[in-house]
PDB file of N, CA and C in Angstrom:
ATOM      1  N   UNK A   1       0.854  -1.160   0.000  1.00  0.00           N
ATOM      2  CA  UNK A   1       0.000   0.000   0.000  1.00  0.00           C
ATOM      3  C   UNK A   1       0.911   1.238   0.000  1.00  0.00           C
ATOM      4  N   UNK A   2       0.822   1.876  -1.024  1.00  0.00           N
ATOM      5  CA  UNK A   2       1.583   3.683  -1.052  1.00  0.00           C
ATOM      6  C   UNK A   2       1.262   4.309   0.029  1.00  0.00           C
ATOM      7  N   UNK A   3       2.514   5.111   0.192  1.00  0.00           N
ATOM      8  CA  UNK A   3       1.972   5.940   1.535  1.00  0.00           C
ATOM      9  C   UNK A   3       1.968   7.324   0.987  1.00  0.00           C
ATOM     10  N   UNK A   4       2.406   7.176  -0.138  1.00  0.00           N
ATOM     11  CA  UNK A   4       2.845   8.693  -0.664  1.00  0.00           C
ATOM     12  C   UNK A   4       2.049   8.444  -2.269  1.00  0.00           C
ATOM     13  N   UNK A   5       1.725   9.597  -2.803  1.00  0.00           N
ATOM     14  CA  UNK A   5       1.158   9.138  -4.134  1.00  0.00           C
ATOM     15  C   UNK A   5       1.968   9.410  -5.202  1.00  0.00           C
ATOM     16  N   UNK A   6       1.334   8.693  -6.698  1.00  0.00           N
ATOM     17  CA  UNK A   6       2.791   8.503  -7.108  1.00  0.00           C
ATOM     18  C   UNK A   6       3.080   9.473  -8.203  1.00  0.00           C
ATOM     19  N   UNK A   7       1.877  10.544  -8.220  1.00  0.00           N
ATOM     20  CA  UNK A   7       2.091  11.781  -8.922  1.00  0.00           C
ATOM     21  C   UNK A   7       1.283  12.682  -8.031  1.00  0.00           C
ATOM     22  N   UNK A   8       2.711  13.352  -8.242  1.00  0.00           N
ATOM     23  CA  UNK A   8       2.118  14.828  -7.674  1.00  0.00           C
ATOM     24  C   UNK A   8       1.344  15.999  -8.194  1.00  0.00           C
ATOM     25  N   UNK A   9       0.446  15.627  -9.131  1.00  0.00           N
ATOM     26  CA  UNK A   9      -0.271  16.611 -10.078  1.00  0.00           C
ATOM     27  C   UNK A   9      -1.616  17.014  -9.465  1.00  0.00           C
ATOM     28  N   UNK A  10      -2.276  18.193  -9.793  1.00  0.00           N
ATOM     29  CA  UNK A  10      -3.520  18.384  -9.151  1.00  0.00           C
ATOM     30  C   UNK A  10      -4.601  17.876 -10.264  1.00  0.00           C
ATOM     31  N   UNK A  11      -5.525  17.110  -9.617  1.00  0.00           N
ATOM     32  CA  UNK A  11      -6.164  16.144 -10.304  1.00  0.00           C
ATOM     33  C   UNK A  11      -5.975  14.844  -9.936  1.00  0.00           C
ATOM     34  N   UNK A  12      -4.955  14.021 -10.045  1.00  0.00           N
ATOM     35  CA  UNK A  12      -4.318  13.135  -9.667  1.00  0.00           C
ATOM     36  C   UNK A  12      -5.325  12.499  -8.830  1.00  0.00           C
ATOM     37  N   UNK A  13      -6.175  11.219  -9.021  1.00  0.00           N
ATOM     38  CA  UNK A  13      -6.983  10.079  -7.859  1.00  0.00           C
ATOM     39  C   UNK A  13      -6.572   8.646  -8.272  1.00  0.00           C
ATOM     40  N   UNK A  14      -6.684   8.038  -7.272  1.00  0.00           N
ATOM     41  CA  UNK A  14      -6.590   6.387  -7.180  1.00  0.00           C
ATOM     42  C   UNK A  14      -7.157   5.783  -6.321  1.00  0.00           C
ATOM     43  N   UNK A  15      -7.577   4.388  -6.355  1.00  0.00           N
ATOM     44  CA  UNK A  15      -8.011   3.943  -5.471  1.00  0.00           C
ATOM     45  C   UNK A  15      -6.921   2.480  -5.089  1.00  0.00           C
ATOM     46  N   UNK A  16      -6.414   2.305  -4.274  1.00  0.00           N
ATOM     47  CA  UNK A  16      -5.768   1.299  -4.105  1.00  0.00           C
ATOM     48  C   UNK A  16      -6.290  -0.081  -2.937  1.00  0.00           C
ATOM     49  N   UNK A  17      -5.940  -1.558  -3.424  1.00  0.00           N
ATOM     50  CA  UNK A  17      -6.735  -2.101  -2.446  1.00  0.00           C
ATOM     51  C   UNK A  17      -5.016  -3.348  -1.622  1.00  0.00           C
ATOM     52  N   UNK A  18      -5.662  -3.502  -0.705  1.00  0.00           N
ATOM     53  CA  UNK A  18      -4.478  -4.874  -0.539  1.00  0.00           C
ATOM     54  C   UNK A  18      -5.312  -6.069   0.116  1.00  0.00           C
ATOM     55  N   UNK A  19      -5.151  -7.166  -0.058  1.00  0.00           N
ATOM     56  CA  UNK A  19      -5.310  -8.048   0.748  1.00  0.00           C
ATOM     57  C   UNK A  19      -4.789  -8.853   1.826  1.00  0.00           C
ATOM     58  N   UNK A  20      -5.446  -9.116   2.915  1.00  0.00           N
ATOM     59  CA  UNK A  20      -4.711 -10.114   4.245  1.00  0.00           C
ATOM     60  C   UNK A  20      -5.337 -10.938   4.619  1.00  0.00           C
ATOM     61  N   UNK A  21      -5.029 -11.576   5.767  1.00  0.00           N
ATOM     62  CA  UNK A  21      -5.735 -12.852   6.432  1.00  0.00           C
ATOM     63  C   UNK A  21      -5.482 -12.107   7.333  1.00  0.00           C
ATOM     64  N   UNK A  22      -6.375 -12.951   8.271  1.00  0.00           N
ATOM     65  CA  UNK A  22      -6.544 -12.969   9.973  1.00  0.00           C
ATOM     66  C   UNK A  22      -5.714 -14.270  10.435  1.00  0.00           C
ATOM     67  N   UNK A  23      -4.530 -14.426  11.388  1.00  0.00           N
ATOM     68  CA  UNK A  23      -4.477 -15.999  11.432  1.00  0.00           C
ATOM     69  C   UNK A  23      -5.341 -16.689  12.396  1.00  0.00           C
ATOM     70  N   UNK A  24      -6.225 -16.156  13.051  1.00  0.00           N
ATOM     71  CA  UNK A  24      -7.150 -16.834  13.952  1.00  0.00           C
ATOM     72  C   UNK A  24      -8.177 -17.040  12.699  1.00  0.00           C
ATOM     73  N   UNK A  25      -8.631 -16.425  11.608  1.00  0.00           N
ATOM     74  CA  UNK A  25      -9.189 -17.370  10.402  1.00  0.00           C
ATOM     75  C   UNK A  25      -8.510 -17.467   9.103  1.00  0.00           C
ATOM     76  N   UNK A  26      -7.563 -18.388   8.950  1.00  0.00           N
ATOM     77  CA  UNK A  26      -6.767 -18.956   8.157  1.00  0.00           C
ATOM     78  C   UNK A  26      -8.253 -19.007   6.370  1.00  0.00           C
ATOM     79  N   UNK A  27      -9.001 -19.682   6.378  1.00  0.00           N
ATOM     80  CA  UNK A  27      -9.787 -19.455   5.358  1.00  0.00           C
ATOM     81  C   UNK A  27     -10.448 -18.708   4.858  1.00  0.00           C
ATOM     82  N   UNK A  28     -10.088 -17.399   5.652  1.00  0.00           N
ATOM     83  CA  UNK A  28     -10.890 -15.979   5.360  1.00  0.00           C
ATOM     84  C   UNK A  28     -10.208 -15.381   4.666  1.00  0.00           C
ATOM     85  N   UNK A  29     -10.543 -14.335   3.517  1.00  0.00           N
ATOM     86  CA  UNK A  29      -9.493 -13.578   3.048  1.00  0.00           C
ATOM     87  C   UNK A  29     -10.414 -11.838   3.417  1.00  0.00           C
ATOM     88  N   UNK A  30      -9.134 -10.637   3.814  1.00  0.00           N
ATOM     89  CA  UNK A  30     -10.225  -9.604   3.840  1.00  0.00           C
ATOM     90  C   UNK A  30      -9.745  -8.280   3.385  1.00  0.00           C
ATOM     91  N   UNK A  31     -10.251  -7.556   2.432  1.00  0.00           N
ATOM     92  CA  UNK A  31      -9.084  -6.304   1.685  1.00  0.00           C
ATOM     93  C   UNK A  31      -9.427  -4.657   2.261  1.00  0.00           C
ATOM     94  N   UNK A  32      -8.353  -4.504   2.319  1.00  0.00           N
ATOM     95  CA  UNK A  32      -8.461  -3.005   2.518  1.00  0.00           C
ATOM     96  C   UNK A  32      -8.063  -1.978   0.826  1.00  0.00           C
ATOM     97  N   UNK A  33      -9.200  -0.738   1.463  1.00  0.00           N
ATOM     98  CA  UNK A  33      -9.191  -0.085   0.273  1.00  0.00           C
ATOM     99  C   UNK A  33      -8.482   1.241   0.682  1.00  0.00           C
ATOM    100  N   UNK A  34      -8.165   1.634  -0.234  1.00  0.00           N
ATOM    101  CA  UNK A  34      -7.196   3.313   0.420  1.00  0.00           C
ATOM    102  C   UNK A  34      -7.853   4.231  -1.394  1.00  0.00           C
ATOM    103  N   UNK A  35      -8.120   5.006  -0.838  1.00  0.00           N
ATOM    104  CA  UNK A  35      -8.649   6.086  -1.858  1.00  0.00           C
ATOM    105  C   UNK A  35      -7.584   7.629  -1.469  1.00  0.00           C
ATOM    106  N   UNK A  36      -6.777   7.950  -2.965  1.00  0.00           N
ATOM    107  CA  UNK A  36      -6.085   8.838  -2.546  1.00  0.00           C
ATOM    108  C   UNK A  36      -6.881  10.053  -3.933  1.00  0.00           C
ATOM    109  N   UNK A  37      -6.385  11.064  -3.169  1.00  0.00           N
ATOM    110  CA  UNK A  37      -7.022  11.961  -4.324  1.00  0.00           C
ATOM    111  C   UNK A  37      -6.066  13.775  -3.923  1.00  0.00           C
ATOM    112  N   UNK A  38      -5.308  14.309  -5.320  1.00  0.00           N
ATOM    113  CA  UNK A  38      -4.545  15.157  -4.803  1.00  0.00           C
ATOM    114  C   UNK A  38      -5.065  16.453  -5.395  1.00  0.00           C
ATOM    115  N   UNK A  39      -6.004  17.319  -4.471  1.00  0.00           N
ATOM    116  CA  UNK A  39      -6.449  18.190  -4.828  1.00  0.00           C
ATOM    117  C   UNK A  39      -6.081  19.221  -5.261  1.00  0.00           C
ATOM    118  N   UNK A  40      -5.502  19.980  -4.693  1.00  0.00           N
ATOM    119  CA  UNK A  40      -4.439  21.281  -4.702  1.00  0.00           C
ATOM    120  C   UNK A  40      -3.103  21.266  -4.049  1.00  0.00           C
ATOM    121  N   UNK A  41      -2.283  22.353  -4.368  1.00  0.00           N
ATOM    122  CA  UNK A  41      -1.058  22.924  -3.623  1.00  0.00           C
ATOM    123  C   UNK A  41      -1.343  24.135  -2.836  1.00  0.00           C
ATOM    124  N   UNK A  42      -1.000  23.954  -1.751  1.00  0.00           N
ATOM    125  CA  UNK A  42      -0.847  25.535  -0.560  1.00  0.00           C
ATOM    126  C   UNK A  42       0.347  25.614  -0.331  1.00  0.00           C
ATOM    127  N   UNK A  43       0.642  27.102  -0.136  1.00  0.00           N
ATOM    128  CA  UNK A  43       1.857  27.326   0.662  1.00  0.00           C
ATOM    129  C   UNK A  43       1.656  27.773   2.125  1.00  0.00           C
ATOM    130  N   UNK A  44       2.446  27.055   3.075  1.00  0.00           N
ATOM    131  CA  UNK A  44       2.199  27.416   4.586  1.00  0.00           C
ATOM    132  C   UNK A  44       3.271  28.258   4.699  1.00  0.00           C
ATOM    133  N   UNK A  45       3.221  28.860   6.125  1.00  0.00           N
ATOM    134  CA  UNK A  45       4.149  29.735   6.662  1.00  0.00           C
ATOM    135  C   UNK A  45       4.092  29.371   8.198  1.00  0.00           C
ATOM    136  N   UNK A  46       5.410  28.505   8.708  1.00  0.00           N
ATOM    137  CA  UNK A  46       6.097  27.879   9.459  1.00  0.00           C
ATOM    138  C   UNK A  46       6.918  28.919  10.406  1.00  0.00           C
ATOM    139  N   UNK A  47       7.533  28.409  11.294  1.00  0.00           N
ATOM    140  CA  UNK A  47       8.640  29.236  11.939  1.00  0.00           C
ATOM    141  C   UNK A  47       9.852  29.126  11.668  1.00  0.00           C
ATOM    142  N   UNK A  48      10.270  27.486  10.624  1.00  0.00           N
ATOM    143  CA  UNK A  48      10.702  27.372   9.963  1.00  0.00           C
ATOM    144  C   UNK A  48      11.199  27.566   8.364  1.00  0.00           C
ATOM    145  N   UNK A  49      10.506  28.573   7.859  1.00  0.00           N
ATOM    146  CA  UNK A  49       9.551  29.081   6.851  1.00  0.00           C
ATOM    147  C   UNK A  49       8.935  28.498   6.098  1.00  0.00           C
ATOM    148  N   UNK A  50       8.449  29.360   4.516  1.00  0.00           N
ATOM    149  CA  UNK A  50       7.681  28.863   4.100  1.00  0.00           C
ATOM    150  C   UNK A  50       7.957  27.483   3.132  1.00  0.00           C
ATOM    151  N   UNK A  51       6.778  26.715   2.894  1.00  0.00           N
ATOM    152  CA  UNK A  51       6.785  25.246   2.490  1.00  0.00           C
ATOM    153  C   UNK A  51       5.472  25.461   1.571  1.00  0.00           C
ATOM    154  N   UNK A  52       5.810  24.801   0.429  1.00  0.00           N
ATOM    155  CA  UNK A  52       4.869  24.499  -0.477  1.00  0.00           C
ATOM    156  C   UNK A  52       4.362  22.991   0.108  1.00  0.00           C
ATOM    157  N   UNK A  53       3.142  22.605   0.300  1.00  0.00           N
ATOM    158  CA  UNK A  53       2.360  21.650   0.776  1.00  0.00           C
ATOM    159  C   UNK A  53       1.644  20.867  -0.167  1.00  0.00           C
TER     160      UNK A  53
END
């Protein structure tokens, strides 16, 4: 599963899934879904300064 997405463009969506087991049920299978979606860019202002986000 991405933790980061794999373009940085505005627009940019995915939906990503993975699958696992439980080992207390070995014959089960059960997936997780992750929905990423990269809307815009901001710039913050830190004390560290500023950062495009």
């Amino acid at each position: 599963m991405p933790i980061w997405p794999l373009e940085l463009q505005t627009g940019w969506n995915e939906f990503f899934t993975i699958q696992y087991q439980v080992p207390a049920y070995p014959d089960g299978t059960y997936y997780w879904g992750l929905g990423m979606n990269v809307s815009q860019w901001e710039r913050i202002q830190t004390p560290a300064g500023p950062f495009l986000v």
